[in-house]
PDB file of N, CA and C in Angstrom:
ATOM      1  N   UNK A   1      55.002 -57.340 -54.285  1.00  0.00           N
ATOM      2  CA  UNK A   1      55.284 -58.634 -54.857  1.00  0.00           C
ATOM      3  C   UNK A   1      54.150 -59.589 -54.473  1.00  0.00           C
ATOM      4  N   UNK A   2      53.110 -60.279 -55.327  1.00  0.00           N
ATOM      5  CA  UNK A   2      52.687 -61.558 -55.008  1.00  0.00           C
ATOM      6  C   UNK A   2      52.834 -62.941 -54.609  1.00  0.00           C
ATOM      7  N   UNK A   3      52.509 -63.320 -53.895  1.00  0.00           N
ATOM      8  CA  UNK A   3      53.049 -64.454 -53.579  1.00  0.00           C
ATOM      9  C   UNK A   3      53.127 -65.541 -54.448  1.00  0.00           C
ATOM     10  N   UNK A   4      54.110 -66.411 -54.263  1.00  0.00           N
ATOM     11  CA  UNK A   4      53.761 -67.647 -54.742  1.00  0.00           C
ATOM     12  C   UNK A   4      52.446 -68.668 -55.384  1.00  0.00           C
ATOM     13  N   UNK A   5      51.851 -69.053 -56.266  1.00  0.00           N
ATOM     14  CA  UNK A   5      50.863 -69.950 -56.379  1.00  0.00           C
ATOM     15  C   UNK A   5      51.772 -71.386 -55.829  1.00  0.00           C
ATOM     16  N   UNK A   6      50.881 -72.563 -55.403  1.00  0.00           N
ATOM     17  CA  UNK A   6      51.175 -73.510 -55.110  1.00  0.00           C
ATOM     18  C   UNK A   6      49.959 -74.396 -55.448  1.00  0.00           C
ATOM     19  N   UNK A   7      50.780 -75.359 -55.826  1.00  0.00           N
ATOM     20  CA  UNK A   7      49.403 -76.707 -56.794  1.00  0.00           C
ATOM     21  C   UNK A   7      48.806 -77.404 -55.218  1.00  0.00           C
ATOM     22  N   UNK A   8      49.385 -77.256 -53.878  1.00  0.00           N
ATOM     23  CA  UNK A   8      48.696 -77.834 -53.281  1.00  0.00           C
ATOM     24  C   UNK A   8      47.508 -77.072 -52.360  1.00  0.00           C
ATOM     25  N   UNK A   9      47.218 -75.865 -52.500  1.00  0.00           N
ATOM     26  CA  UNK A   9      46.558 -74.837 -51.898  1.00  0.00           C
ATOM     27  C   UNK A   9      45.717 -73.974 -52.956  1.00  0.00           C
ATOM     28  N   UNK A  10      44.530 -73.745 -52.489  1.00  0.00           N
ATOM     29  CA  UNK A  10      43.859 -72.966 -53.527  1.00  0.00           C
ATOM     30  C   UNK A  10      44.588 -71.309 -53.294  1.00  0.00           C
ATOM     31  N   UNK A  11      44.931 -70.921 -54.827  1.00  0.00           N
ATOM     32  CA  UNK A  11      45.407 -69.393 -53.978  1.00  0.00           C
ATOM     33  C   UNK A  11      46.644 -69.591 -54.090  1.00  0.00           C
ATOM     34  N   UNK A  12      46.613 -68.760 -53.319  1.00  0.00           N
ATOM     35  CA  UNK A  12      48.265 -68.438 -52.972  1.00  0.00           C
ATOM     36  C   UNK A  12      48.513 -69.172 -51.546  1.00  0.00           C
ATOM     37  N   UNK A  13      50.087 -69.245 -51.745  1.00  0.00           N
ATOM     38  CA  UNK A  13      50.499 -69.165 -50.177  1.00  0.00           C
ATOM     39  C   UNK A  13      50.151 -68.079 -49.060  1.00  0.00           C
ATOM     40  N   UNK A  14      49.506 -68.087 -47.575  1.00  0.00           N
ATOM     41  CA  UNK A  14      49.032 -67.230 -46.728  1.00  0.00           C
ATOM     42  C   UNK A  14      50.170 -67.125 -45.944  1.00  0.00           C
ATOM     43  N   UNK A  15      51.150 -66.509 -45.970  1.00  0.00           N
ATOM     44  CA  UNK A  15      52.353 -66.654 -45.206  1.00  0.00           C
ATOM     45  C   UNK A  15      52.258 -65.060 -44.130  1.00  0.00           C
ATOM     46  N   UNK A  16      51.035 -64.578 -44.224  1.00  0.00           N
ATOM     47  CA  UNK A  16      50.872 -63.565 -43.705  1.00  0.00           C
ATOM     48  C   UNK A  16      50.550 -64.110 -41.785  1.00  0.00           C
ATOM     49  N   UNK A  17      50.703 -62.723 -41.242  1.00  0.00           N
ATOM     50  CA  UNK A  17      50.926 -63.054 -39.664  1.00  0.00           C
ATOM     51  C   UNK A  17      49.839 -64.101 -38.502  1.00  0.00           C
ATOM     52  N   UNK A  18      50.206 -65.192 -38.098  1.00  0.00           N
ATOM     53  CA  UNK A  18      49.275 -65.753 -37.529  1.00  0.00           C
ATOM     54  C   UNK A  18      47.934 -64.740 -36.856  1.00  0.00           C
ATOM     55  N   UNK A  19      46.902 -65.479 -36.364  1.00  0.00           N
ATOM     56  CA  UNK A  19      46.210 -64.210 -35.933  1.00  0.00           C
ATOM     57  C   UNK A  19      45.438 -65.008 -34.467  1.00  0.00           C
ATOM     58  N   UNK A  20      45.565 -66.026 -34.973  1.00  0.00           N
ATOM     59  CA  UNK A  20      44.692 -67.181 -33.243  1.00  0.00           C
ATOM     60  C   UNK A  20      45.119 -68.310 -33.636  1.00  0.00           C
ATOM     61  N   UNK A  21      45.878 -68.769 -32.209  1.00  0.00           N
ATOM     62  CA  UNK A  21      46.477 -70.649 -32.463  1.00  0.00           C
ATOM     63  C   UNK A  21      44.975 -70.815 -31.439  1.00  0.00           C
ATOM     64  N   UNK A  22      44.058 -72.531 -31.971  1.00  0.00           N
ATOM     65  CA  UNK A  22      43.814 -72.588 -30.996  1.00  0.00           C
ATOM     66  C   UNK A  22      43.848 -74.400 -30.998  1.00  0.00           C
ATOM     67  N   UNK A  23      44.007 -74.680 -30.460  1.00  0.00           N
ATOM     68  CA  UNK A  23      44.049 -76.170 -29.595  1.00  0.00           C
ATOM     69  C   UNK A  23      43.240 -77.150 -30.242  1.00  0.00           C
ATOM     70  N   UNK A  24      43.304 -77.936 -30.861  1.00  0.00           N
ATOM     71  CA  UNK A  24      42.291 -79.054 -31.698  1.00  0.00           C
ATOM     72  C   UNK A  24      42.085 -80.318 -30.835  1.00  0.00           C
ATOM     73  N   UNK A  25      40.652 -80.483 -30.880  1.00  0.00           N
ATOM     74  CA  UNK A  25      40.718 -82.089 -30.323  1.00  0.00           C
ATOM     75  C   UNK A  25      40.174 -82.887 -31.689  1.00  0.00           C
ATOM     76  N   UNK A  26      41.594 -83.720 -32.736  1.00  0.00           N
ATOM     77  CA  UNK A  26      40.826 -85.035 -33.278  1.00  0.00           C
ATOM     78  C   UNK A  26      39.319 -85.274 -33.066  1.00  0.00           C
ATOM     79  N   UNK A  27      38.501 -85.565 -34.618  1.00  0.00           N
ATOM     80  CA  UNK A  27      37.183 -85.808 -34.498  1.00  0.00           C
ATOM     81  C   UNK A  27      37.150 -86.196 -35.612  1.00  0.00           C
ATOM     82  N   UNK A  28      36.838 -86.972 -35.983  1.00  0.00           N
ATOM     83  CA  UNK A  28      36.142 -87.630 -37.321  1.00  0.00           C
ATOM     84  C   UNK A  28      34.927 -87.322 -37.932  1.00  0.00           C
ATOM     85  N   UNK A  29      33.984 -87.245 -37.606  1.00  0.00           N
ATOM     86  CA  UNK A  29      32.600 -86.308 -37.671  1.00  0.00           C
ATOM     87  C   UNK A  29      32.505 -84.687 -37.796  1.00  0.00           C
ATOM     88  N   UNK A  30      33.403 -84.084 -37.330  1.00  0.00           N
ATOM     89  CA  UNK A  30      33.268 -82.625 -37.118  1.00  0.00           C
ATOM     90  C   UNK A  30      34.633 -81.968 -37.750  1.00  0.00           C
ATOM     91  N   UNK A  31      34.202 -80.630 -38.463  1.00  0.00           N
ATOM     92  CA  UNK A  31      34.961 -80.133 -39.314  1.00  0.00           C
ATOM     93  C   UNK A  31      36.000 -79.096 -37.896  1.00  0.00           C
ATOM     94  N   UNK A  32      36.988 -78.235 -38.330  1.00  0.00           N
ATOM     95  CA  UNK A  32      37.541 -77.376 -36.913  1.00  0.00           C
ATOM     96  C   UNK A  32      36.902 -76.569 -37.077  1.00  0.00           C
ATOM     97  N   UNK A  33      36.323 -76.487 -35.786  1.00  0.00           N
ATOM     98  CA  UNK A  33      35.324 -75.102 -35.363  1.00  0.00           C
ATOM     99  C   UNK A  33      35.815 -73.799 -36.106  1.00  0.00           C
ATOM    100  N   UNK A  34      36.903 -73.480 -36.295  1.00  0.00           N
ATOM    101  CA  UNK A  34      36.785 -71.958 -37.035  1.00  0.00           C
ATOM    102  C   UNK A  34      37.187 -72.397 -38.469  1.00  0.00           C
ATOM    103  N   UNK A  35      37.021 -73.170 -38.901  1.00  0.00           N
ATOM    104  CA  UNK A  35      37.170 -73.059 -40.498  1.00  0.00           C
ATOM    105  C   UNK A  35      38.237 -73.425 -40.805  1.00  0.00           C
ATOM    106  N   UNK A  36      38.947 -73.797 -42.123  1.00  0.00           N
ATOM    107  CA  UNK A  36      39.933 -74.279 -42.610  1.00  0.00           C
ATOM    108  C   UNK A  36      41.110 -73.170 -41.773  1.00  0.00           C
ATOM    109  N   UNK A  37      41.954 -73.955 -41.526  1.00  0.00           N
ATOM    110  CA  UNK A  37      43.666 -73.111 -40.389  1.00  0.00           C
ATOM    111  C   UNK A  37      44.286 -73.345 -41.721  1.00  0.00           C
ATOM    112  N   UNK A  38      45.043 -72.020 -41.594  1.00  0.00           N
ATOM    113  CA  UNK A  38      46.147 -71.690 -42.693  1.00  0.00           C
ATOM    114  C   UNK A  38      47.384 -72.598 -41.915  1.00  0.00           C
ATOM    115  N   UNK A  39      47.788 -72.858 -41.476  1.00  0.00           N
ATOM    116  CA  UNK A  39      49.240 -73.788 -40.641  1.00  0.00           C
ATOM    117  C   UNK A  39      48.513 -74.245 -39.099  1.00  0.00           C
ATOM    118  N   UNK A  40      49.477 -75.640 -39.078  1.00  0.00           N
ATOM    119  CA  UNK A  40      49.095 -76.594 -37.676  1.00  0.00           C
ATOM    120  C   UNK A  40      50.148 -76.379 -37.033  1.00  0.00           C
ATOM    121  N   UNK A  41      50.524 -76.428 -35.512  1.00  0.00           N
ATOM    122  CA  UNK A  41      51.655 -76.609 -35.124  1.00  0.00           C
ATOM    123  C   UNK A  41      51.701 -77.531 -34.350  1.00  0.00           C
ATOM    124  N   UNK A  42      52.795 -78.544 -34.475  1.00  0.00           N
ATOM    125  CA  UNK A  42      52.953 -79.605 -33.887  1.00  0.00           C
ATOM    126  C   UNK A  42      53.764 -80.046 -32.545  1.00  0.00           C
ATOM    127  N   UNK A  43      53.342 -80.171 -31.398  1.00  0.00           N
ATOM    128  CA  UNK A  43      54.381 -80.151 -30.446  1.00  0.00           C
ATOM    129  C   UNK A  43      54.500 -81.928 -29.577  1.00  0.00           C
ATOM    130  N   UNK A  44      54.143 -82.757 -30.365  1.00  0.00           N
ATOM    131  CA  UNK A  44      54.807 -83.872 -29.797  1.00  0.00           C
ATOM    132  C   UNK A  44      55.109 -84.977 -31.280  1.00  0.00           C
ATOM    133  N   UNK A  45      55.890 -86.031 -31.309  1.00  0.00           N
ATOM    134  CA  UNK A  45      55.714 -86.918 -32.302  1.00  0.00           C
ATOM    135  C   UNK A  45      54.492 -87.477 -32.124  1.00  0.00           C
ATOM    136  N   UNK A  46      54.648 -88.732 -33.628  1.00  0.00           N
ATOM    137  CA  UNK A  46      53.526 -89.437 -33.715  1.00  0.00           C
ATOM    138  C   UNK A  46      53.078 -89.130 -35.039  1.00  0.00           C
ATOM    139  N   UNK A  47      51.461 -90.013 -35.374  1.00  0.00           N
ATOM    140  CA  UNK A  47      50.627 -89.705 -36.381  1.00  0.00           C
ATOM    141  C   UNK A  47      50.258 -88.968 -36.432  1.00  0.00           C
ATOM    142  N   UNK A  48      49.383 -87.966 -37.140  1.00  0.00           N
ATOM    143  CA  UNK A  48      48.504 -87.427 -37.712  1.00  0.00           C
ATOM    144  C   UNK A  48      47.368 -87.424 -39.042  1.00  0.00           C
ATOM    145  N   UNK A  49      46.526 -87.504 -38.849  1.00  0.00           N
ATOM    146  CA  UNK A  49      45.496 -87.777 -40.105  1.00  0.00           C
ATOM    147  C   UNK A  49      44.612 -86.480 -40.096  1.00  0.00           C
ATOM    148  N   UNK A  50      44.747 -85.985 -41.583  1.00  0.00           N
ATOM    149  CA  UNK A  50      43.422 -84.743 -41.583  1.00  0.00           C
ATOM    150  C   UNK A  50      43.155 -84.669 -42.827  1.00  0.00           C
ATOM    151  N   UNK A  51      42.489 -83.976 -43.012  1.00  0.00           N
ATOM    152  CA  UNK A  51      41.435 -83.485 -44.138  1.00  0.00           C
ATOM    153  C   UNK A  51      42.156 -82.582 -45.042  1.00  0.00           C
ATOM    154  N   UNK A  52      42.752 -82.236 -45.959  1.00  0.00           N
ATOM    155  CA  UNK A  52      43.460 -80.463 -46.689  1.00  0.00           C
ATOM    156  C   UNK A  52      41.874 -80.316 -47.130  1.00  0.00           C
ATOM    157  N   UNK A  53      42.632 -78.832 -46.875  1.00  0.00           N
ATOM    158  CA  UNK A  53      41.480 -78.047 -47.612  1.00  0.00           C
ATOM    159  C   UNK A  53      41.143 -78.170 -48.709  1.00  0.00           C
ATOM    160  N   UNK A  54      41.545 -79.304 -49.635  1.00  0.00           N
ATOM    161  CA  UNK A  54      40.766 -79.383 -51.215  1.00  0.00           C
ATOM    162  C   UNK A  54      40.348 -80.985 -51.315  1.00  0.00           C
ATOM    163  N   UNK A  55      40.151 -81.736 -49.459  1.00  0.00           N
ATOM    164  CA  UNK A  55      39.402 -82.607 -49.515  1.00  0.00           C
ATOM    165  C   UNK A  55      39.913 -84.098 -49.291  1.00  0.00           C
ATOM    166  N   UNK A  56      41.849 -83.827 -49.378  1.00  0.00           N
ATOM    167  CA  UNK A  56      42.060 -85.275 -49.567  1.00  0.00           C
ATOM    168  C   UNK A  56      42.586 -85.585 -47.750  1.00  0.00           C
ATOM    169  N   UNK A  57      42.169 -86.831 -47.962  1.00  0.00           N
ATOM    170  CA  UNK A  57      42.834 -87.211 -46.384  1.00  0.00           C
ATOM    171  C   UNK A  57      44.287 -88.131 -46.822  1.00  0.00           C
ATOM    172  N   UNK A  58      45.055 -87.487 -45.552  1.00  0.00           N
ATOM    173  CA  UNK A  58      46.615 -87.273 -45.227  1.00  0.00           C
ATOM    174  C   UNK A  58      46.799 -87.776 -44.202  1.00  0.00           C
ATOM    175  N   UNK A  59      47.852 -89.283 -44.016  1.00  0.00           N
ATOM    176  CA  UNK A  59      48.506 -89.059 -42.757  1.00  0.00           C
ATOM    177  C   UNK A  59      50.008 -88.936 -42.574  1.00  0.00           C
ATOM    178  N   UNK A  60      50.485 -88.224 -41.553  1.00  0.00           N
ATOM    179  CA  UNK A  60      52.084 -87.608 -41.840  1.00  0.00           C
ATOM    180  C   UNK A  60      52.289 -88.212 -40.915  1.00  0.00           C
ATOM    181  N   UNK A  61      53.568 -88.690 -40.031  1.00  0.00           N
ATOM    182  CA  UNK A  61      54.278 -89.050 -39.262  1.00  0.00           C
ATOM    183  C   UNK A  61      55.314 -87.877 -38.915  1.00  0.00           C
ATOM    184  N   UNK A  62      54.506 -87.333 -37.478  1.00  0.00           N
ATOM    185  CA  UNK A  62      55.686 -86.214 -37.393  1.00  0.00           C
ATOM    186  C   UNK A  62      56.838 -86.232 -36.031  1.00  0.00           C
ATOM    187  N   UNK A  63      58.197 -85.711 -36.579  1.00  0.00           N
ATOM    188  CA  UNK A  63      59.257 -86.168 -36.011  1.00  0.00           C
ATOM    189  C   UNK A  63      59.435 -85.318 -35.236  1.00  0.00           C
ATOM    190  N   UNK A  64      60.322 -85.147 -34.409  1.00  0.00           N
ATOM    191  CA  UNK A  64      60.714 -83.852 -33.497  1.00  0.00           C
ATOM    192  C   UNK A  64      61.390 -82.633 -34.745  1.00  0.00           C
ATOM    193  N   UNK A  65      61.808 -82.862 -35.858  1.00  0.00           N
ATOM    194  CA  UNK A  65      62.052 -81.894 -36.693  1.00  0.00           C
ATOM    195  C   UNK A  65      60.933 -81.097 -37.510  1.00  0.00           C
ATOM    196  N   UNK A  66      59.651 -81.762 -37.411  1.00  0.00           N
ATOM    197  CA  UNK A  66      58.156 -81.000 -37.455  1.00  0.00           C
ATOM    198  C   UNK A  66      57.835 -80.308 -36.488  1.00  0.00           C
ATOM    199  N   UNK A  67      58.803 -80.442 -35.383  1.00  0.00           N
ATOM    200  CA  UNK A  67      57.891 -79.015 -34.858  1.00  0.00           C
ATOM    201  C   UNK A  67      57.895 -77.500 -34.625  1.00  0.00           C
ATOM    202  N   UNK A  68      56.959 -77.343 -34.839  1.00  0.00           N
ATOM    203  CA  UNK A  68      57.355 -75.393 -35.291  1.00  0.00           C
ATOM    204  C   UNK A  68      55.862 -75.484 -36.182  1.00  0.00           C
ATOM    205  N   UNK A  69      55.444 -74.005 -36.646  1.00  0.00           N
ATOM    206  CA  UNK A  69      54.664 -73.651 -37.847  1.00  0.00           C
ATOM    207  C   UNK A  69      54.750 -74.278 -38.853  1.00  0.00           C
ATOM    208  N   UNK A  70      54.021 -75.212 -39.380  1.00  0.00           N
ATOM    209  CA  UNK A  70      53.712 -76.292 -40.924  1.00  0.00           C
ATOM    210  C   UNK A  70      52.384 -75.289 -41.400  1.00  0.00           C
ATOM    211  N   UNK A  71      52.449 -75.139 -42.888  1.00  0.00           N
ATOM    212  CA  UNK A  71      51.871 -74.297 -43.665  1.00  0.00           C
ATOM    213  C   UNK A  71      51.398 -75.268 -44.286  1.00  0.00           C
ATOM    214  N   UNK A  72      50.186 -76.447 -43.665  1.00  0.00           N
ATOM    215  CA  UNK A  72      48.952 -76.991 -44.295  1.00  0.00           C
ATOM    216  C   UNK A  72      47.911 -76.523 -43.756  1.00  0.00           C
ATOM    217  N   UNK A  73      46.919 -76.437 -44.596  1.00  0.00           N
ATOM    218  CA  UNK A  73      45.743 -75.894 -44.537  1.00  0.00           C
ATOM    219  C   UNK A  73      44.831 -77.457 -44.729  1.00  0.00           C
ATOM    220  N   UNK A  74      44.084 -77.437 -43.746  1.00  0.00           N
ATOM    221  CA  UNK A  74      43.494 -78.413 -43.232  1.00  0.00           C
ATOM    222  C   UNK A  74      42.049 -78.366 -43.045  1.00  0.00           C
ATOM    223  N   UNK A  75      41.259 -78.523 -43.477  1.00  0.00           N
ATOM    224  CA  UNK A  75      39.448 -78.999 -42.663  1.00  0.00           C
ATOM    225  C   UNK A  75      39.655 -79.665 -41.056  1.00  0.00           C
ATOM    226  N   UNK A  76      40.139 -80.790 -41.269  1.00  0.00           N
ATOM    227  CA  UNK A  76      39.304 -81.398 -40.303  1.00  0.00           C
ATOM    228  C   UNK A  76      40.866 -82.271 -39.415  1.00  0.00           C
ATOM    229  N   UNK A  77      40.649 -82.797 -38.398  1.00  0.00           N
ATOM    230  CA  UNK A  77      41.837 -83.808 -37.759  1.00  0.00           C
ATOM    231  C   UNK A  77      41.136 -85.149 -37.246  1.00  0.00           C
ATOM    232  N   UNK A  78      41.301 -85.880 -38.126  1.00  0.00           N
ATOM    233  CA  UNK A  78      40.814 -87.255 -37.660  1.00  0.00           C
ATOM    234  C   UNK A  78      41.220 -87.922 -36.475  1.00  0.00           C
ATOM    235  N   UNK A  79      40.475 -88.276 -35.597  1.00  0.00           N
ATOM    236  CA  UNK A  79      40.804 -89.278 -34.562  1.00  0.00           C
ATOM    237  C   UNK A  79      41.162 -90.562 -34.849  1.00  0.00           C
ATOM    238  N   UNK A  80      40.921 -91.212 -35.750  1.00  0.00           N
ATOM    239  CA  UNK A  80      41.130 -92.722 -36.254  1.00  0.00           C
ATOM    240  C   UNK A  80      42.420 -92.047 -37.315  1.00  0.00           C
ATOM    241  N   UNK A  81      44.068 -92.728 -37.149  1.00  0.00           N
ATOM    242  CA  UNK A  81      44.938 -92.546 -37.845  1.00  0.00           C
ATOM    243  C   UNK A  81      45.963 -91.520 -36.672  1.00  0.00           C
ATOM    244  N   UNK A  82      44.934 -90.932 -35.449  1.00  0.00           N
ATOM    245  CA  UNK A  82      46.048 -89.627 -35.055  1.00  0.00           C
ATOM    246  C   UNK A  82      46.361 -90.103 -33.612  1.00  0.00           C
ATOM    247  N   UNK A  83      47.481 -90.003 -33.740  1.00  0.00           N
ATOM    248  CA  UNK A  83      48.333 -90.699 -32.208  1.00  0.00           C
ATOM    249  C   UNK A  83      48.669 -89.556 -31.326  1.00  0.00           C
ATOM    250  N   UNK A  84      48.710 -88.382 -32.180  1.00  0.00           N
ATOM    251  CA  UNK A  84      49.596 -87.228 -31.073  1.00  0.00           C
ATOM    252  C   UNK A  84      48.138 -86.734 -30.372  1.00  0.00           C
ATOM    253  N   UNK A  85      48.181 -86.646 -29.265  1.00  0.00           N
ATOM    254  CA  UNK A  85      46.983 -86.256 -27.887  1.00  0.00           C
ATOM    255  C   UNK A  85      46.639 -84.967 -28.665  1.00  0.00           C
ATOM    256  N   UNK A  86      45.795 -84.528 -27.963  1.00  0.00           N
ATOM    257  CA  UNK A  86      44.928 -83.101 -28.605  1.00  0.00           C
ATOM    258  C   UNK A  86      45.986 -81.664 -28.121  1.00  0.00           C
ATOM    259  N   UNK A  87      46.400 -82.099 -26.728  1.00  0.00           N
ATOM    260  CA  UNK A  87      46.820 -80.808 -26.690  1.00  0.00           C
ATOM    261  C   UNK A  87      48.055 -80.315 -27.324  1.00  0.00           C
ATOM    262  N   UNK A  88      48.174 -81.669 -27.971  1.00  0.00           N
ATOM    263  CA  UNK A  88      50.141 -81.160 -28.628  1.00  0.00           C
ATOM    264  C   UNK A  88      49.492 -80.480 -30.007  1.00  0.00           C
ATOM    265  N   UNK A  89      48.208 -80.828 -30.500  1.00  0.00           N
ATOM    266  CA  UNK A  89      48.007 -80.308 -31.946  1.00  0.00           C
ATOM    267  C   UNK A  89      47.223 -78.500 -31.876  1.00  0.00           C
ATOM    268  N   UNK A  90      47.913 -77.346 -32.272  1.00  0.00           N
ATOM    269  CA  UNK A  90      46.770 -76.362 -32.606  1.00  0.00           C
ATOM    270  C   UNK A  90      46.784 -76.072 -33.987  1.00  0.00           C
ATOM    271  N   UNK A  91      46.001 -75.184 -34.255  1.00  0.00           N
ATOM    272  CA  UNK A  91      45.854 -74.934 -35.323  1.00  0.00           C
ATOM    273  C   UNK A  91      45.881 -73.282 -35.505  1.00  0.00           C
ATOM    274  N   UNK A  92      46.026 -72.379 -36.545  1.00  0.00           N
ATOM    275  CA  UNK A  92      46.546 -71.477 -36.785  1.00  0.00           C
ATOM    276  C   UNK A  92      45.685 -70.989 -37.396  1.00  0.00           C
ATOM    277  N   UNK A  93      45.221 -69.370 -36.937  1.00  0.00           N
ATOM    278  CA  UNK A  93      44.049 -68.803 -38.142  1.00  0.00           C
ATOM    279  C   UNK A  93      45.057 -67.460 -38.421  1.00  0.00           C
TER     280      UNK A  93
END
């Protein structure tokens, strides 16, 4: 069976098995070192501001019911807009 298409992701949905969470520090200037993350995981409230992978910048307000595996695919995590500290944010390859 193929997956899903989705209008907000190029492709398909990647719902296939994580493979490396690793730890983001917010940067405005700099893209995430390994390349667009298929899902972020969120472990404190607060803002967030980032990049999707088809360019637009996003900021979410996330609640204690965001946290767990979120299936955005992201470039970059802005420091200007993002309240939650670095170590609550990783990112998912």
């Amino acid at each position: 069976m193929l997956p899903t298409p989705t209008p907000y992701v190029k492709g398909f949905n990647d719902y296939t098995p994580i493979d490396d969470i690793k730890a983001v520090t917010p940067n405005d200037s700099a893209d995430l070192p390994n390349g667009t993350c298929k899902a972020l995981i969120f472990n404190a409230t607060g803002n967030i501001t980032f990049i999707t992978a088809l360019g637009t910048q996003v900021t979410l307000t996330i609640s204690a019911s965001w946290f767990g595996v979120q299936y955005i695919r992201a470039t970059r995590i802005l420091a200007t807009g993002t309240t939650i500290s670095a170590g609550n944010i990783l990112a998912c390859y």
